[in-house]
Protein backbone atom coordinates (compact mmCIF):
# COMPACT_ATOMS: atom_id res chain seq x y z
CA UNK A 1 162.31 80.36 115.81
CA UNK A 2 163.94 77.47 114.02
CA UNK A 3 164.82 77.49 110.36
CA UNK A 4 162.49 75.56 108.31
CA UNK A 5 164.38 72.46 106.46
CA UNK A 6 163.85 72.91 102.53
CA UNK A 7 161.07 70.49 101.83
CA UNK A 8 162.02 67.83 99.46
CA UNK A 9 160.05 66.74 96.18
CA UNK A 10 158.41 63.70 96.42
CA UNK A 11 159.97 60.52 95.12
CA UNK A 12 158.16 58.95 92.07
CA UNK A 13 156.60 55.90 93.35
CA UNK A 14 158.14 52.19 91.96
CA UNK A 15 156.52 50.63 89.03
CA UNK A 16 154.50 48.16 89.80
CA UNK A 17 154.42 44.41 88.49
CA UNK A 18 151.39 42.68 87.92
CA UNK A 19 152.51 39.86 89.98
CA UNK A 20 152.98 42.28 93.28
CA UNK A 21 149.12 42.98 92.70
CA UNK A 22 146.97 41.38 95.56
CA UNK A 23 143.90 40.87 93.04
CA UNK A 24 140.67 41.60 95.16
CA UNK A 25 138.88 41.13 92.06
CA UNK A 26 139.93 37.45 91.72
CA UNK A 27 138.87 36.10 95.45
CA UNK A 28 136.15 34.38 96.18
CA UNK A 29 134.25 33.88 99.64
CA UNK A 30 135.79 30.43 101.05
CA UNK A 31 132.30 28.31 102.45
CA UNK A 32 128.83 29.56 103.15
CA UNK A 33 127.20 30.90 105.92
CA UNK A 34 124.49 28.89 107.46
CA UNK A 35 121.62 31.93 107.56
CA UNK A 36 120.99 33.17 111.02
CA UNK A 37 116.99 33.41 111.49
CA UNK A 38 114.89 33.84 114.54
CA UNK A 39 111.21 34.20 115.36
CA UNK A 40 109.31 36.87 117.10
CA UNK A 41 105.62 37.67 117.53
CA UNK A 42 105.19 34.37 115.62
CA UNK A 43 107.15 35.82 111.70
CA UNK A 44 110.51 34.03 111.34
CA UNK A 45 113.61 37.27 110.26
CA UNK A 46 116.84 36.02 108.14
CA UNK A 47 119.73 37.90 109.34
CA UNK A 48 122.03 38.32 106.46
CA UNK A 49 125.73 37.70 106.70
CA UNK A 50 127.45 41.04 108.06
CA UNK A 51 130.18 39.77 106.15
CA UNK A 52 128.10 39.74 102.62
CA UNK A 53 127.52 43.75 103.07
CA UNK A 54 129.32 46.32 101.40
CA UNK A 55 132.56 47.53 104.02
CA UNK A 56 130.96 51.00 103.74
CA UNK A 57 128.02 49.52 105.30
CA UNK A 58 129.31 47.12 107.41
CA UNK A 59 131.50 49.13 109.52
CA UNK A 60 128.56 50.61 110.86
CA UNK A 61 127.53 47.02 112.11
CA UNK A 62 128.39 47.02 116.32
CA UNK A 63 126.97 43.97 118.05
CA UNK A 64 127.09 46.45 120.91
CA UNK A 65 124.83 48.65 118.83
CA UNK A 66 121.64 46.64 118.76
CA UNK A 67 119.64 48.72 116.57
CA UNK A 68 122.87 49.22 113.98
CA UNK A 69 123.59 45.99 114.11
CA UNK A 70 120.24 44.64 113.27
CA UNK A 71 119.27 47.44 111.05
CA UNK A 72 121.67 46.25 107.91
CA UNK A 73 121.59 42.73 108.98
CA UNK A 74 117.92 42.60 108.41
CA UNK A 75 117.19 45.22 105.48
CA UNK A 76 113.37 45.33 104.47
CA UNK A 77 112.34 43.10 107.49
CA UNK A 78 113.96 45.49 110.03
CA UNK A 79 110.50 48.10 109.97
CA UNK A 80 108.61 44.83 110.90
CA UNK A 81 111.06 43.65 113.37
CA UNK A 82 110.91 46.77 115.46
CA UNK A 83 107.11 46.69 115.61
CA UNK A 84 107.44 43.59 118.00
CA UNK A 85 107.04 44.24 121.52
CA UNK A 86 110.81 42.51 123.06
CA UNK A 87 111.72 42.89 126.76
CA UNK A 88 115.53 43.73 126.92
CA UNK A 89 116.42 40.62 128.29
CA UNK A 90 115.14 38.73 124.78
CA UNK A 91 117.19 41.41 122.96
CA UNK A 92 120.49 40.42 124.95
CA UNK A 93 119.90 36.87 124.50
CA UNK A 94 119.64 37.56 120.48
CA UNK A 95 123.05 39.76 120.31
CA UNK A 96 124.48 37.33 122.27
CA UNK A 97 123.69 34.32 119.69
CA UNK A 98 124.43 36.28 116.72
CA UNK A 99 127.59 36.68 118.10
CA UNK A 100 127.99 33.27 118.32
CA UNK A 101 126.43 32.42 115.33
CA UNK A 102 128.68 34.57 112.98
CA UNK A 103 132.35 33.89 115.22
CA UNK A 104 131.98 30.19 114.54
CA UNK A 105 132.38 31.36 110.78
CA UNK A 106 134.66 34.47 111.27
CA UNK A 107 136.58 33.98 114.69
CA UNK A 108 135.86 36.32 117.64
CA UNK A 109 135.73 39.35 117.33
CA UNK A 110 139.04 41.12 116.88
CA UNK A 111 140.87 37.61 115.78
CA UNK A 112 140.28 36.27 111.91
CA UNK A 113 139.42 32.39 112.26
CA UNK A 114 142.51 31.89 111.15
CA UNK A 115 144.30 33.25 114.13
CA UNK A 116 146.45 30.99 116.46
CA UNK A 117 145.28 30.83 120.23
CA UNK A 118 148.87 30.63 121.38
């Protein structure tokens, strides 16, 4: 069995200057989001912006994940929402736009909007 190595105390960490701060509390949300809102069984449902939710919530937000995705995005309209008969097909079509609804704001998915193509 090999010796175990001493273990070392752990180095204080650097002072920190107020200018090597990134300041989350100081940014703002560049532009607004154009509301996302569809119509079934004849009531019209705002999808809110899954990027206006709190992370904690929003990383349980899969567009792969219909009902997780649509659950947050529509808060008290969601119990309504689900009462509406939808065929499948409708439901793919909808994931499909919001996808494309919310990457014309954010990028794809996986790449900021600031992300070169090259």
């Amino acid at each position: 069995m090999a010796a175990r190595s001493p273990q070392r105390p752990a180095r204080p960490k650097p002072a920190v200057r107020p200018k090597d701060v990134f300041d989350l509390d100081a940014l703002e949300k560049g532009g607004e989001v154009k509301p996302f809102a569809v119509r079934l069984g004849g009531k019209v449902f705002t999808l809110s912006d899954p990027f206006d939710e709190d992370w904690q919530d929003a990383v349980l937000i899969d567009m792969h994940d219909i009902e997780g995705s649509l659950k947050p995005l529509l808060g008290d309209q969601y119990e309504d929402f689900k009462k509406i008969p939808m065929p499948m097909w409708k439901m793919k079509i909808l994931n499909d736009r919001m996808e494309a609804h919310y990457s014309q704001y954010y990028g794809d998915r996986g790449e900021g909007p600031a992300s070169s193509g090259s």
